[in-house]
C-alpha atoms as a PDB file:
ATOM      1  CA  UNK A   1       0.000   0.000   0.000  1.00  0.00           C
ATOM      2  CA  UNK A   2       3.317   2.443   0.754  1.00  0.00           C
ATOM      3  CA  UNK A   3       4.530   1.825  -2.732  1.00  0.00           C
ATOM      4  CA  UNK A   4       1.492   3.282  -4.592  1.00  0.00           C
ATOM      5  CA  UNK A   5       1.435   6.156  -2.097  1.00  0.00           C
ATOM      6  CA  UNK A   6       5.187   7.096  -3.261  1.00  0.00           C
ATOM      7  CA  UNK A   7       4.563   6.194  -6.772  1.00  0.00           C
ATOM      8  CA  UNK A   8       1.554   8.736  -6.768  1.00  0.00           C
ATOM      9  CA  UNK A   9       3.647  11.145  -4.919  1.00  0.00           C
ATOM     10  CA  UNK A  10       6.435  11.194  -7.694  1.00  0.00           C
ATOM     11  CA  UNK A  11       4.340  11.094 -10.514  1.00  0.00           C
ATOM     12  CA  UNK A  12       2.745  14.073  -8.726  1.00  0.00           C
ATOM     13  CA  UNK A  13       5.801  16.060  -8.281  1.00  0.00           C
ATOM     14  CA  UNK A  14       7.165  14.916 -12.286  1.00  0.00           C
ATOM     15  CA  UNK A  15       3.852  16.582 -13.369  1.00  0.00           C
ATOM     16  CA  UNK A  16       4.139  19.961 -10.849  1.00  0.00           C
ATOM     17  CA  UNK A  17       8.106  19.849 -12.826  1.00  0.00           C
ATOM     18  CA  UNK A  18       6.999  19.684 -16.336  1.00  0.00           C
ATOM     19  CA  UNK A  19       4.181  22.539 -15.691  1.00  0.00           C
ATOM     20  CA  UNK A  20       6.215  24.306 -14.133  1.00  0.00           C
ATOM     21  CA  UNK A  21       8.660  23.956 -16.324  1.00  0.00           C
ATOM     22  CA  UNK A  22       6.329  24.685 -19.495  1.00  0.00           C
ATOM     23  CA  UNK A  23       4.793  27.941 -18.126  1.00  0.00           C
ATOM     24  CA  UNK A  24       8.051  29.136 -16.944  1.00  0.00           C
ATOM     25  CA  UNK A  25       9.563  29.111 -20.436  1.00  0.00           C
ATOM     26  CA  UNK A  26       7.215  31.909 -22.111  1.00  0.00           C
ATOM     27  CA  UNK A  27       7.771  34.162 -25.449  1.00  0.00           C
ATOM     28  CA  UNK A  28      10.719  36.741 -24.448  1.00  0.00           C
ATOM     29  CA  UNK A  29      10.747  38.484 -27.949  1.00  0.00           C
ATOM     30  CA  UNK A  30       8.292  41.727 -26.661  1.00  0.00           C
ATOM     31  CA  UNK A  31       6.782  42.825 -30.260  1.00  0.00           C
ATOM     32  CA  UNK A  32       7.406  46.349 -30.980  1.00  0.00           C
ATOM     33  CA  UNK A  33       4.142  48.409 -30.793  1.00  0.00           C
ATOM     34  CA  UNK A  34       3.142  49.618 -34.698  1.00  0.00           C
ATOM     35  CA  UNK A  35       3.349  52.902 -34.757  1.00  0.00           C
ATOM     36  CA  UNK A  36      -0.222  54.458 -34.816  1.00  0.00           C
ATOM     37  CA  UNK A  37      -0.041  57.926 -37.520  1.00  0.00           C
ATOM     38  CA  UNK A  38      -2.737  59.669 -36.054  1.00  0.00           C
ATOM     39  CA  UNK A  39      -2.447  62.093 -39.152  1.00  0.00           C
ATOM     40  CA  UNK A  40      -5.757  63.876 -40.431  1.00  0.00           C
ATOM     41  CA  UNK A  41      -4.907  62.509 -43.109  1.00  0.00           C
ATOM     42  CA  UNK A  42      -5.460  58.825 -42.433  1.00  0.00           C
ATOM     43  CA  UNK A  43      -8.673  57.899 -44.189  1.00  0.00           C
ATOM     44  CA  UNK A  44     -10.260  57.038 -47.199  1.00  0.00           C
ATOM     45  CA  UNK A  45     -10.922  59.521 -49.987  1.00  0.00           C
ATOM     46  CA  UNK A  46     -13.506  60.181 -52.657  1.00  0.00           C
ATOM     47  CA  UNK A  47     -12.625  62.449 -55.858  1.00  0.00           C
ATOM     48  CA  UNK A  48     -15.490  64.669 -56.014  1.00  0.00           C
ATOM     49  CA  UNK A  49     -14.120  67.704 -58.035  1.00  0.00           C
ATOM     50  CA  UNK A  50     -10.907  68.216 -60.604  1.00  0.00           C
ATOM     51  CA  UNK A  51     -11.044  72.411 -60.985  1.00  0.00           C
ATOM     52  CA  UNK A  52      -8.628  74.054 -62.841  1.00  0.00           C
ATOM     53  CA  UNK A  53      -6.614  76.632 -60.048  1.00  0.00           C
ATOM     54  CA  UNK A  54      -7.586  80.406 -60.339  1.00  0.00           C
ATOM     55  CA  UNK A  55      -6.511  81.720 -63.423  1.00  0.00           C
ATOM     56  CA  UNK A  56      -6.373  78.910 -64.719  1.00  0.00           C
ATOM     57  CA  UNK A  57      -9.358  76.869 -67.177  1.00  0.00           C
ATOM     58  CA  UNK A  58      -9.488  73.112 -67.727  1.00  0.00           C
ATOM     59  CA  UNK A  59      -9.603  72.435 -71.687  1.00  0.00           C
ATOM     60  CA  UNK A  60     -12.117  70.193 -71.010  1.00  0.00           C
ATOM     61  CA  UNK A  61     -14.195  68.219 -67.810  1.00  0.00           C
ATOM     62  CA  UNK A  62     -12.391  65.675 -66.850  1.00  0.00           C
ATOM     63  CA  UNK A  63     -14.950  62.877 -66.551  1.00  0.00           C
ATOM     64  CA  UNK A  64     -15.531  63.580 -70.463  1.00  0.00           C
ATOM     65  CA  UNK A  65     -12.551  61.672 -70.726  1.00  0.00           C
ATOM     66  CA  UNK A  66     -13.006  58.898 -67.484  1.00  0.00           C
ATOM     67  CA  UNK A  67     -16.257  58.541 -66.191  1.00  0.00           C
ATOM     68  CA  UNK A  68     -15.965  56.789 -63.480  1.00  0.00           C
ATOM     69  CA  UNK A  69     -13.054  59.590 -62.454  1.00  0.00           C
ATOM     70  CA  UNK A  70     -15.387  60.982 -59.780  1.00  0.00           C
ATOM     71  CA  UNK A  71     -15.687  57.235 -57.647  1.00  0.00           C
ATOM     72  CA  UNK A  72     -11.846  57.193 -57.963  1.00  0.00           C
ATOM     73  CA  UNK A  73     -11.201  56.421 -53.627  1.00  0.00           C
ATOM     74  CA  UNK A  74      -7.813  57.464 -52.205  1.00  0.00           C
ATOM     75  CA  UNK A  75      -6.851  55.509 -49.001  1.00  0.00           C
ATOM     76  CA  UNK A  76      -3.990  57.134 -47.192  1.00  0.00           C
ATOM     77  CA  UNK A  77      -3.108  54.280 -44.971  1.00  0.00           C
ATOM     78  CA  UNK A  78      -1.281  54.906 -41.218  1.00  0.00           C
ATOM     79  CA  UNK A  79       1.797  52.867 -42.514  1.00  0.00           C
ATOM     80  CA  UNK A  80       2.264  55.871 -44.779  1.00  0.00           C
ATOM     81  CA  UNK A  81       1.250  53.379 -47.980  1.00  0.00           C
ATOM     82  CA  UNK A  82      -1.257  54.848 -50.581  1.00  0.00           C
ATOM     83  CA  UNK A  83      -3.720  52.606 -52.056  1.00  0.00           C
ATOM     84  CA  UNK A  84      -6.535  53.200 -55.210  1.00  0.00           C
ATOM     85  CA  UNK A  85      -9.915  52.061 -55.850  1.00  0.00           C
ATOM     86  CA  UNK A  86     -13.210  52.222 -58.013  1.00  0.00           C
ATOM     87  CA  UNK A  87     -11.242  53.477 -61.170  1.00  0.00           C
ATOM     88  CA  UNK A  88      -8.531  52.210 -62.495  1.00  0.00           C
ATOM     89  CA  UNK A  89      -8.411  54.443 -65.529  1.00  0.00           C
ATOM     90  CA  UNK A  90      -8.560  57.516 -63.300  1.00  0.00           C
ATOM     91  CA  UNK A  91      -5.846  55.809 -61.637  1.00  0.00           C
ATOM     92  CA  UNK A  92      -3.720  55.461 -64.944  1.00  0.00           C
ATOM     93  CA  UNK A  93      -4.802  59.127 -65.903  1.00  0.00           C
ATOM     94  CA  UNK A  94      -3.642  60.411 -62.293  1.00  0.00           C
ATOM     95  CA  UNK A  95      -0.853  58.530 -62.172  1.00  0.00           C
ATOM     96  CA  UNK A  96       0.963  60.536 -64.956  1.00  0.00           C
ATOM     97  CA  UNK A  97       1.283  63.459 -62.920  1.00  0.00           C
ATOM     98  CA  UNK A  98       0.515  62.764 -59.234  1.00  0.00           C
ATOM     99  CA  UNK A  99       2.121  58.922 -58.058  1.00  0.00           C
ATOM    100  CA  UNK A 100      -0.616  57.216 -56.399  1.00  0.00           C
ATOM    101  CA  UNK A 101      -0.232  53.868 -57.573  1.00  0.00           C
ATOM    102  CA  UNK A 102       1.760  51.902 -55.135  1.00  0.00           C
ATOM    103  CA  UNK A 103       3.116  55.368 -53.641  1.00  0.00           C
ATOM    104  CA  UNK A 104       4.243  55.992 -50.333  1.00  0.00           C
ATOM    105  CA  UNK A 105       3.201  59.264 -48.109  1.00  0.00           C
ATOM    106  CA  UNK A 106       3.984  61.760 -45.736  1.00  0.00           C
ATOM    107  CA  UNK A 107       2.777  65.061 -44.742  1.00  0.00           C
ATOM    108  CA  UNK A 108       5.852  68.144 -43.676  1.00  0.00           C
ATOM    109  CA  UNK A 109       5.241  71.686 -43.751  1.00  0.00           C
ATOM    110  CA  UNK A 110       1.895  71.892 -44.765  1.00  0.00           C
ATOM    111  CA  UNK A 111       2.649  69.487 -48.024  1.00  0.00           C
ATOM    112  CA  UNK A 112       1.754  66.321 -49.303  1.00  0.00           C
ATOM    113  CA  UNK A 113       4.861  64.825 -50.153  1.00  0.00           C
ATOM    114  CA  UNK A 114       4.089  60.840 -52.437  1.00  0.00           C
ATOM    115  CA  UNK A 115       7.106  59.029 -53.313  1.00  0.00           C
ATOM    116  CA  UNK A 116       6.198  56.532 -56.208  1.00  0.00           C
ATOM    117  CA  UNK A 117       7.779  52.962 -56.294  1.00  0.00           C
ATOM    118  CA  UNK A 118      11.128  53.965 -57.428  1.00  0.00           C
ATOM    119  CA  UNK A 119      11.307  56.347 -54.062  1.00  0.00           C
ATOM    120  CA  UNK A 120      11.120  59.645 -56.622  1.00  0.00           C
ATOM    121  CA  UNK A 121       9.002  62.400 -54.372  1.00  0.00           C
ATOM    122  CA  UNK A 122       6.855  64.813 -55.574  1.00  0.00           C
ATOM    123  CA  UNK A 123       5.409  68.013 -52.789  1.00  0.00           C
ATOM    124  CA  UNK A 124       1.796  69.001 -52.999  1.00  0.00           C
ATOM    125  CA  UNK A 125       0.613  71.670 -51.032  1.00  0.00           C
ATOM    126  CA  UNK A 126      -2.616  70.580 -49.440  1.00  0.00           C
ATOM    127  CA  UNK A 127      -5.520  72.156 -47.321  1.00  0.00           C
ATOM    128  CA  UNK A 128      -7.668  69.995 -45.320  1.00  0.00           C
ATOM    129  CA  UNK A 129     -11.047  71.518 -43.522  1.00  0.00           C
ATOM    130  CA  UNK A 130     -13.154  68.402 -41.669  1.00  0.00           C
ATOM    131  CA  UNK A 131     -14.286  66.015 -44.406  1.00  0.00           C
ATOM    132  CA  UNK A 132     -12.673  68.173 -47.445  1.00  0.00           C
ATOM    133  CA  UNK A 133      -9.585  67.808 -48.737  1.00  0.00           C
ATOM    134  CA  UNK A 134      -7.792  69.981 -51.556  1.00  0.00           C
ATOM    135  CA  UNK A 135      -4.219  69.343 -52.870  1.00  0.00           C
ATOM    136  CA  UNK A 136      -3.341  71.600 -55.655  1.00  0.00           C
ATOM    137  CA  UNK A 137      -0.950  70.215 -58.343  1.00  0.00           C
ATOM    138  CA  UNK A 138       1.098  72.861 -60.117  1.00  0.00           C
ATOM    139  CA  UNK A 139       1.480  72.382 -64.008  1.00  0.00           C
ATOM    140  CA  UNK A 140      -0.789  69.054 -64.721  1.00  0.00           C
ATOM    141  CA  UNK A 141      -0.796  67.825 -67.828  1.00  0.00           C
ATOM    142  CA  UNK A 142      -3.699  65.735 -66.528  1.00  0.00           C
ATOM    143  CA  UNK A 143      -5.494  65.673 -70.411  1.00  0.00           C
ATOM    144  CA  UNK A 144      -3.477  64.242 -72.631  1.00  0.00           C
ATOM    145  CA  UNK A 145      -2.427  66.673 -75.454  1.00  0.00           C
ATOM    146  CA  UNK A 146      -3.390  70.092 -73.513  1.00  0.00           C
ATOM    147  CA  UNK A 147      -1.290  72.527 -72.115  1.00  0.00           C
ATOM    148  CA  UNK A 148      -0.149  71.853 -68.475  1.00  0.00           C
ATOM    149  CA  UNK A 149      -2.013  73.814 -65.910  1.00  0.00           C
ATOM    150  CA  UNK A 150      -2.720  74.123 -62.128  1.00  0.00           C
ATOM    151  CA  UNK A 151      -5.524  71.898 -60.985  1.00  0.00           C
ATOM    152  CA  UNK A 152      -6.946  71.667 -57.320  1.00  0.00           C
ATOM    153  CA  UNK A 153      -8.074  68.027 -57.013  1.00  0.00           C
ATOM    154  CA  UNK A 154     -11.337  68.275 -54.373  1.00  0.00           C
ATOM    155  CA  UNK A 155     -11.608  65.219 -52.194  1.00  0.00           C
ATOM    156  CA  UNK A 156     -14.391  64.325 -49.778  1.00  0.00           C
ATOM    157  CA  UNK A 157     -13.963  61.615 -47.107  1.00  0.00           C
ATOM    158  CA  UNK A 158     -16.081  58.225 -46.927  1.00  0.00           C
END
């Protein structure tokens, strides 16, 4: 009757060893934090207007040329990507002149500064009020065989 009492007992301390044992060895590697952009900025964005900038006259309305240009979305993501939706011809057309396709952003100094895939940066300057934002592009040759002018792209967020 002793014996099973000390086999018991051992098997009863082996099993306090291994748990002890497994909950002792945890995950030391503490995962750094992602860094939250609390930027304005950070949101997804509707085209609602291209207007040429004062003094300026567009040769022709833009959505004669894409009409789906006004559901182009912008989505300025907190890990400072860029990505497109709902047109991809708008995209194309855009593109040209302002890198939003795969681009990379970051706001300084009151501009909207996109880096395209091959880390070339272009500066924007950009006004944001609420749910509106503006960024004005200087010299767009956004239709294809007009002069270049400056356009204020209108933005609305969803």
């Amino acid at each position: 009757m002793k014996k099973a009492y000390t086999l018991s007992k051992t098997s009863l301390l082996a099993m306090l060893m291994i748990l002890s044992v497994v909950f002792a060895c945890k995950d030391d590697d503490k995962d750094e934090p992602t860094p939250t952009n609390n930027d304005p900025i950070v949101a997804t964005w509707q085209l609602t207007a291209v207007a040429a900038a004062p003094g300026s006259t567009l040769p022709i309305d833009p959505a004669a040329l894409v009409q789906c240009i006004y559901s182009l979305k912008l989505t300025f993501k907190a890990d400072n990507t860029v990505a497109t939706a709902d047109c991809p011809t708008a995209v194309t057309l855009i593109n040209s002149v302002i890198p939003i396709s795969g681009a990379k952003w970051e706001v300084k100094d009151g501009n909207l500064i996109l880096k395209d895939t091959s880390n070339n940066s272009k500066s924007f300057k950009y006004t944001l009020n609420g749910s509106d934002l503006q960024v004005s592009v200087d010299d767009a040759a956004v239709i294809p065989g007009s002069a270049a002018i400056d356009v204020i792209l209108k933005f609305k967020k969803v």
